[in-house]
C-alpha atoms as a PDB file:
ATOM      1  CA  UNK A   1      54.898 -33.227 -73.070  1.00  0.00           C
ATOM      2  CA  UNK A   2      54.918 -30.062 -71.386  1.00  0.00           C
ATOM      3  CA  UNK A   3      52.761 -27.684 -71.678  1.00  0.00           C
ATOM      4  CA  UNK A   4      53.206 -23.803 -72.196  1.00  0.00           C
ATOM      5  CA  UNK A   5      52.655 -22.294 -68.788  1.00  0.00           C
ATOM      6  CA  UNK A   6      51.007 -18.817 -68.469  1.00  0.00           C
ATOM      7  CA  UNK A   7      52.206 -17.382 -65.543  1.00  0.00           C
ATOM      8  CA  UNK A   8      51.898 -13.864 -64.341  1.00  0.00           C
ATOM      9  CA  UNK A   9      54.875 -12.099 -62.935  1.00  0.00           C
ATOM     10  CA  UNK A  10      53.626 -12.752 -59.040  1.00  0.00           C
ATOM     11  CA  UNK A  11      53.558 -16.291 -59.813  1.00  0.00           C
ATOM     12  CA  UNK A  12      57.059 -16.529 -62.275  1.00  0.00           C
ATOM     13  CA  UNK A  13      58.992 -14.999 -58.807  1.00  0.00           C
ATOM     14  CA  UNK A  14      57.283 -17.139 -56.266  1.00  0.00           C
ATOM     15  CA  UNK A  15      58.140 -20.224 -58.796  1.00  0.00           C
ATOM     16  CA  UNK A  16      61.937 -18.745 -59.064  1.00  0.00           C
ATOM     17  CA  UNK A  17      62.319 -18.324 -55.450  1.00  0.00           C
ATOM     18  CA  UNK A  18      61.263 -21.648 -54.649  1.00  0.00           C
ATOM     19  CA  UNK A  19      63.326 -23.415 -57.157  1.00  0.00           C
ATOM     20  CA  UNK A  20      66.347 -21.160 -55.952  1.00  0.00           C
ATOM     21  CA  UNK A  21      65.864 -22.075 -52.328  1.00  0.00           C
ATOM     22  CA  UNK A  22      65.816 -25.763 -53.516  1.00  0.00           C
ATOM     23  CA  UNK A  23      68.670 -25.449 -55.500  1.00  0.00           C
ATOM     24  CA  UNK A  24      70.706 -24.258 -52.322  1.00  0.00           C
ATOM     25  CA  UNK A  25      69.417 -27.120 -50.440  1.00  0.00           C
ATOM     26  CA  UNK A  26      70.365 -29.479 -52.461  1.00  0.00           C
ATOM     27  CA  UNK A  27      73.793 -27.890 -52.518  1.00  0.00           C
ATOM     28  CA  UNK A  28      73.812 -27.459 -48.634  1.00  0.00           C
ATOM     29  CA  UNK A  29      73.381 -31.353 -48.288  1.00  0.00           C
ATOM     30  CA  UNK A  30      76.189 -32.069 -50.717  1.00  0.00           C
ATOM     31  CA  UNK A  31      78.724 -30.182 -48.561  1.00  0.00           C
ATOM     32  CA  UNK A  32      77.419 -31.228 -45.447  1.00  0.00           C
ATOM     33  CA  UNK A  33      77.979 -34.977 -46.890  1.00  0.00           C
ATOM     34  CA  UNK A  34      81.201 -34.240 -48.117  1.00  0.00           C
ATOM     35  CA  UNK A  35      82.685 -32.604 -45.037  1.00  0.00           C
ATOM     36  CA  UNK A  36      81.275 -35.613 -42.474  1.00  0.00           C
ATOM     37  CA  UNK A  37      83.259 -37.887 -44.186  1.00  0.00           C
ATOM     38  CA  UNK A  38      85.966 -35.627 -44.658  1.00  0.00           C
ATOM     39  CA  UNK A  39      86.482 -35.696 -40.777  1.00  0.00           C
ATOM     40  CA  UNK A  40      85.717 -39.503 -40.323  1.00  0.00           C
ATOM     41  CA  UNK A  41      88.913 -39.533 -42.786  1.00  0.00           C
ATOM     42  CA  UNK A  42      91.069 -36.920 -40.902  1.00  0.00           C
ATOM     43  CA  UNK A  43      90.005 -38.392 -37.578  1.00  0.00           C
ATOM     44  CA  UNK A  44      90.428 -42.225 -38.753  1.00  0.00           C
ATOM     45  CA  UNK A  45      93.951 -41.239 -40.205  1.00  0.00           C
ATOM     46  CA  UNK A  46      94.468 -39.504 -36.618  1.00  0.00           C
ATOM     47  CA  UNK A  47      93.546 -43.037 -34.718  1.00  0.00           C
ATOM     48  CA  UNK A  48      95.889 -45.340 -37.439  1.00  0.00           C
ATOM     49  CA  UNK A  49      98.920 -42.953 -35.960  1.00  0.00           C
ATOM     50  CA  UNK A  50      97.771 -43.364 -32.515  1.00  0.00           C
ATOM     51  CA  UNK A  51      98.364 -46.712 -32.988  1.00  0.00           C
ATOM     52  CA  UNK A  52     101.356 -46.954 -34.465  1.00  0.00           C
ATOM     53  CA  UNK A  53     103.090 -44.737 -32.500  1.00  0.00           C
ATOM     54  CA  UNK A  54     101.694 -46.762 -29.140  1.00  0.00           C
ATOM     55  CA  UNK A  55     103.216 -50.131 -30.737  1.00  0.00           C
ATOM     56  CA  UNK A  56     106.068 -48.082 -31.520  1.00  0.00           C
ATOM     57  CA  UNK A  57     106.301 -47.163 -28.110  1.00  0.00           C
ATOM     58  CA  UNK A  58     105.364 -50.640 -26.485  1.00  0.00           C
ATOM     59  CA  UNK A  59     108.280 -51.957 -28.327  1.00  0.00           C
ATOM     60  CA  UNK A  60     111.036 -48.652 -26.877  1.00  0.00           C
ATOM     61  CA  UNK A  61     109.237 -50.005 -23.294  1.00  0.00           C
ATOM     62  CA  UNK A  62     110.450 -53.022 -23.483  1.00  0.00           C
ATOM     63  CA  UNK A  63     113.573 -52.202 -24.463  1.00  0.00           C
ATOM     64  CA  UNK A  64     114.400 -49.699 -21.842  1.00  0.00           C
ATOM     65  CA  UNK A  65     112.439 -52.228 -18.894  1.00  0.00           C
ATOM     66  CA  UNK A  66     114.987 -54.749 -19.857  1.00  0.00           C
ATOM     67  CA  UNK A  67     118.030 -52.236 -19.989  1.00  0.00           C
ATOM     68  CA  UNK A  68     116.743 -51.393 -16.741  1.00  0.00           C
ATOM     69  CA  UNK A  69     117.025 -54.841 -15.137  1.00  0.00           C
ATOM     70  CA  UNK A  70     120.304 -55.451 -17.598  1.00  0.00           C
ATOM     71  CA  UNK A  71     122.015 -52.369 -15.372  1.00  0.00           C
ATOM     72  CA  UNK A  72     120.700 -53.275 -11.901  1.00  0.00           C
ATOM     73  CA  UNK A  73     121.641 -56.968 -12.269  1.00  0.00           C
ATOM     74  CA  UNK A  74     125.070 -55.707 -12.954  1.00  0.00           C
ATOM     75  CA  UNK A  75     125.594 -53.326 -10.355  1.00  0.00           C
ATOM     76  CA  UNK A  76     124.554 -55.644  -8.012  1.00  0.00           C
ATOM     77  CA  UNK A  77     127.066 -58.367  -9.687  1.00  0.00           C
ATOM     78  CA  UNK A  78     129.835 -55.649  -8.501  1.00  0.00           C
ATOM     79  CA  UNK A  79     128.821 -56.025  -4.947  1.00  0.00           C
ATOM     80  CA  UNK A  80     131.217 -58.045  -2.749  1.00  0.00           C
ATOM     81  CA  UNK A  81     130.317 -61.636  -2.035  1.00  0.00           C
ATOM     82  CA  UNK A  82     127.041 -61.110  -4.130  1.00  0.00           C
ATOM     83  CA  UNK A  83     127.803 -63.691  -6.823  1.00  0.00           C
ATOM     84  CA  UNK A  84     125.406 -64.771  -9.494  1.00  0.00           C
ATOM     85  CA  UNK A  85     122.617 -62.113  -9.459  1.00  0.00           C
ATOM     86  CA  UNK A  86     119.108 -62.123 -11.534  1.00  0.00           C
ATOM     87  CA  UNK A  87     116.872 -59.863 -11.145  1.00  0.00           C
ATOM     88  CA  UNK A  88     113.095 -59.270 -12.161  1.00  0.00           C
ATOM     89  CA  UNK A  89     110.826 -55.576 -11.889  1.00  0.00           C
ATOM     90  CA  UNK A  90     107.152 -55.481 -12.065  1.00  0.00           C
ATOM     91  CA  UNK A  91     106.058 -52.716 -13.314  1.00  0.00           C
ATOM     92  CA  UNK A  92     102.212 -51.285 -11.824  1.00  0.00           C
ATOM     93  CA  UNK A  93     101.085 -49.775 -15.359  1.00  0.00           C
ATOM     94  CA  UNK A  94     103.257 -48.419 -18.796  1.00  0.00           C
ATOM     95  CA  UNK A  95     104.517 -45.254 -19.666  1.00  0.00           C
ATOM     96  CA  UNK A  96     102.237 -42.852 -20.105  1.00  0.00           C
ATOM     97  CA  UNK A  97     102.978 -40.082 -22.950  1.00  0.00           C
ATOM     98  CA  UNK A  98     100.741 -37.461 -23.413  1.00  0.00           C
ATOM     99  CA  UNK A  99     101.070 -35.736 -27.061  1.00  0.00           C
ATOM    100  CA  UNK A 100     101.072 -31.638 -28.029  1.00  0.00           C
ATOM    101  CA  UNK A 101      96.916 -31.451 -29.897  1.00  0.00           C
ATOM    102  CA  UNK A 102      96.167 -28.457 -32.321  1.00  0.00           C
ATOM    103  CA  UNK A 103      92.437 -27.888 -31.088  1.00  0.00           C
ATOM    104  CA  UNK A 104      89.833 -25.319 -32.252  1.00  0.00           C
ATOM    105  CA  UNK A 105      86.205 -25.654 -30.257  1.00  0.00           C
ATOM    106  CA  UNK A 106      83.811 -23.291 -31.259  1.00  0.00           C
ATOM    107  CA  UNK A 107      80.603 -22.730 -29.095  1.00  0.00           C
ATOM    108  CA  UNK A 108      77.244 -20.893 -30.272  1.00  0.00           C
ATOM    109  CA  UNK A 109      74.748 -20.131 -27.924  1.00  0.00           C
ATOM    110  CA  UNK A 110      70.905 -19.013 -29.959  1.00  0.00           C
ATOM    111  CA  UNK A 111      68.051 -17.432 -27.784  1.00  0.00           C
ATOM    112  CA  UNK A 112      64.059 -17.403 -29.143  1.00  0.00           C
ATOM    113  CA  UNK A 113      61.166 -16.093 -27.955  1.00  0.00           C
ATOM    114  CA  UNK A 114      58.057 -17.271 -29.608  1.00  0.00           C
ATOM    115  CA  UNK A 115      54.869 -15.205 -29.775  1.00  0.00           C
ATOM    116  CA  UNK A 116      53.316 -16.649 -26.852  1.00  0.00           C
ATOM    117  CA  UNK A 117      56.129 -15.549 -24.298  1.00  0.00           C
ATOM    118  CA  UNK A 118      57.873 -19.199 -24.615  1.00  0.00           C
ATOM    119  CA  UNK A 119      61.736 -18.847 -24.354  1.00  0.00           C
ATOM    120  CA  UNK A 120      64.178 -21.711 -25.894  1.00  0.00           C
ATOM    121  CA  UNK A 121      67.740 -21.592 -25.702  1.00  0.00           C
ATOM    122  CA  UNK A 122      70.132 -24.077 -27.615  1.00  0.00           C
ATOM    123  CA  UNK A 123      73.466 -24.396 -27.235  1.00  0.00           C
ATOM    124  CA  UNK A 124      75.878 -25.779 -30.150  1.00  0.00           C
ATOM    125  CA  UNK A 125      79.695 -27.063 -29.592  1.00  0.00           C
ATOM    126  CA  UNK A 126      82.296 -28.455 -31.664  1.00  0.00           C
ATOM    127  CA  UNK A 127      85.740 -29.161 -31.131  1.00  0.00           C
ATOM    128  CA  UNK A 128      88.533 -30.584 -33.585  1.00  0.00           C
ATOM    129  CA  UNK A 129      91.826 -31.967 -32.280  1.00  0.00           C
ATOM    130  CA  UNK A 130      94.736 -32.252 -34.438  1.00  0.00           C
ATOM    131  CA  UNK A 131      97.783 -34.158 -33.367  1.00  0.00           C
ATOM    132  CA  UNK A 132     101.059 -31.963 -34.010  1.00  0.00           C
ATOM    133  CA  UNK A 133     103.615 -34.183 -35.496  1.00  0.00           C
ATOM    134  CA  UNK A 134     106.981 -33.322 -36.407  1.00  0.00           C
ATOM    135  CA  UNK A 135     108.597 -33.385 -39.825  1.00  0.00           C
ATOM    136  CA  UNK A 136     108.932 -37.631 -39.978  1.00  0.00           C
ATOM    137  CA  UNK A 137     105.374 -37.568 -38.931  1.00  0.00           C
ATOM    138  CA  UNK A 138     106.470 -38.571 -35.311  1.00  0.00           C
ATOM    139  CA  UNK A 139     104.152 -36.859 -32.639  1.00  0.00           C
ATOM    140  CA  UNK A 140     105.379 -34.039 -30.837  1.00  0.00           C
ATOM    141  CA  UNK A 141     105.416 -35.198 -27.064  1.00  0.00           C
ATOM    142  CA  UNK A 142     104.678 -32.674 -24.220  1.00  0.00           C
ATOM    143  CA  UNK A 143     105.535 -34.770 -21.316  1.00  0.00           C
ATOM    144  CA  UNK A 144     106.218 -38.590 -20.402  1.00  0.00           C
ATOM    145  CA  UNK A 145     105.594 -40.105 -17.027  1.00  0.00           C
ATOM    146  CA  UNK A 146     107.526 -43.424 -16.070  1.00  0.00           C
ATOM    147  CA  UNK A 147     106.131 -46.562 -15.528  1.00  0.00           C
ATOM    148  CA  UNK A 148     105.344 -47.153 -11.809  1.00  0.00           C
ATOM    149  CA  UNK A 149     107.867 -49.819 -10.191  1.00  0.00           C
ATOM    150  CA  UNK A 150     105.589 -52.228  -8.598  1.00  0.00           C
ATOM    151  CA  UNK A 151     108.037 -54.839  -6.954  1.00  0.00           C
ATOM    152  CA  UNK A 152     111.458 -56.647  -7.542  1.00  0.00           C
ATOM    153  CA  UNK A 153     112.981 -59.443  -7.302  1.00  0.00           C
ATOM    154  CA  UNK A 154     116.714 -59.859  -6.441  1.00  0.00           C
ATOM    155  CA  UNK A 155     118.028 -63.819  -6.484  1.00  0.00           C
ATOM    156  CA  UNK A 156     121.859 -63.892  -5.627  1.00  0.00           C
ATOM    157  CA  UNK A 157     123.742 -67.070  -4.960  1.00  0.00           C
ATOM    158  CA  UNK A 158     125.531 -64.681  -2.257  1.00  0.00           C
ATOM    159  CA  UNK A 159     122.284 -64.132  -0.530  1.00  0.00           C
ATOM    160  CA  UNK A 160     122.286 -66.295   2.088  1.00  0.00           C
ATOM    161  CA  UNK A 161     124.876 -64.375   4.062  1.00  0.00           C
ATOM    162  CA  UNK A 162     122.309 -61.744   6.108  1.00  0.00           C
ATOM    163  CA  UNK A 163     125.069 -59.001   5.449  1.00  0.00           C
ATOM    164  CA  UNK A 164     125.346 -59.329   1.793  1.00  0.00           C
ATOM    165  CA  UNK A 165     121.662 -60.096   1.612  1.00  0.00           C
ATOM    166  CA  UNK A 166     120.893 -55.995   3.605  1.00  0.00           C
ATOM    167  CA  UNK A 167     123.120 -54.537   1.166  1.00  0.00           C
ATOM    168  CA  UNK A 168     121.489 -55.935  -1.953  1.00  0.00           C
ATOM    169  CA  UNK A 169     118.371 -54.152  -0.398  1.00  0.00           C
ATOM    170  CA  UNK A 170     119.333 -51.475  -0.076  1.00  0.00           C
ATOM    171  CA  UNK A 171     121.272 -51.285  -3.106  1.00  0.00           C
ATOM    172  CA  UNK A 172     117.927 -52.173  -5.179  1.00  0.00           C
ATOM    173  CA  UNK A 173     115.597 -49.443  -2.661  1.00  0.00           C
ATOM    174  CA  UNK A 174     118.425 -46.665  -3.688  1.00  0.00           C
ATOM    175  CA  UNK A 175     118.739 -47.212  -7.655  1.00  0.00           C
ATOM    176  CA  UNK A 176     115.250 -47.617  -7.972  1.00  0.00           C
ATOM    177  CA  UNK A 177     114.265 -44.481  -5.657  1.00  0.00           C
ATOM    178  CA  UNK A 178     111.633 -47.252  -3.866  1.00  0.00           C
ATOM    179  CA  UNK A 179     110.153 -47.851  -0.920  1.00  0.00           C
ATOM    180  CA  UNK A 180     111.330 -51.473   1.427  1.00  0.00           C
ATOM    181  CA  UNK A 181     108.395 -53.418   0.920  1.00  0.00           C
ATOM    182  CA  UNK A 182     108.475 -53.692  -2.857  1.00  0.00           C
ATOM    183  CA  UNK A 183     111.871 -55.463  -2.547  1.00  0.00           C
ATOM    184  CA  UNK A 184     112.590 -59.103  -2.298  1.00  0.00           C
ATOM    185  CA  UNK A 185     115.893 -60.509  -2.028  1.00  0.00           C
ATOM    186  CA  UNK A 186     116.487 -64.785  -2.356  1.00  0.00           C
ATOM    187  CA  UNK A 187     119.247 -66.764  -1.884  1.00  0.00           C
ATOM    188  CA  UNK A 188     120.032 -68.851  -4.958  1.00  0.00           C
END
């Protein structure tokens, strides 16, 4: 099948070198293969946290917006000749957490010059980000900012006396460190 091939010693290196430099290749494609979709992996195991931390969180939101308007609507309850009190808060957007990231860029930066003069430069960046979680795989938070109070709603069955109605407004504007105009106050 294959025949005997007389090669001299010029030709048995060049044939050596050029299987070697295949060989490495081949090898070079293999790990690049394997470490793309090594990172896909880390990155989609990354996103799946993301995610269930931010339901997570959607549902603590909640929780604390409606302890909020639980507290106010019985403070306000305690004011004299208030009476039956509900109260509602918009909020303008959510909480916004921002999360500690383990991140290693790397930038290269090659310069040629061809034999004709011609310059080309090419610049190469990478950066990984790793969330930093803490030992029950709960992200490690830097800093939270509050939801934005948009406007609320105060309906009291005591509201229709003007006196009681000011002091429910003002009640609401101090708790709630906001400004008149996002306050409403009705008369049940």
């Amino acid at each position: 099948m294959f025949k005997k091939l007389d090669l001299n010693e010029k030709e048995k290196k060049k044939l050596i070198t050029l299987l070697s430099l295949g060989l490495v290749c081949l090898i070079s494609l293999v790990l690049i293969n394997f470490l793309q979709n090594r990172n896909n992996t880390n990155q989609q195991s990354v996103n799946t946290e993301v995610q269930d931390n931010e339901q997570l969180e959607t549902k603590e939101t909640e929780s604390e917006r409606e302890d909020l308007e639980s507290r106010l609507t019985d403070i306000l309850k305690e004011i004299n000749g208030s009476g039956d009190v509900s109260v509602m808060i918009t909020y303008d957007n959510s909480e916004e957490i921002e999360p500690a990231y383990n991140s290693n860029s790397t930038k290269e930066t090659t310069s040629e010059t061809d034999s004709s003069g011609g310059e080309r430069t090419v610049e190469t960046s990478s950066e990984n980000k790793t969330m930093v979680t803490s030992d029950s795989s709960k992200p490690i938070v830097i800093k939270t900012k509050e939801a934005k109070i948009k406007g609320v709603i105060v309906v009291a069955s005591g509201a229709s006396n003007p006196q009681v109605k000011e002091t429910l407004y003002e009640a609401v504007q101090t708790a709630l460190q906001i400004s008149g105009h996002q306050v409403q106050v009705y008369a049940k």
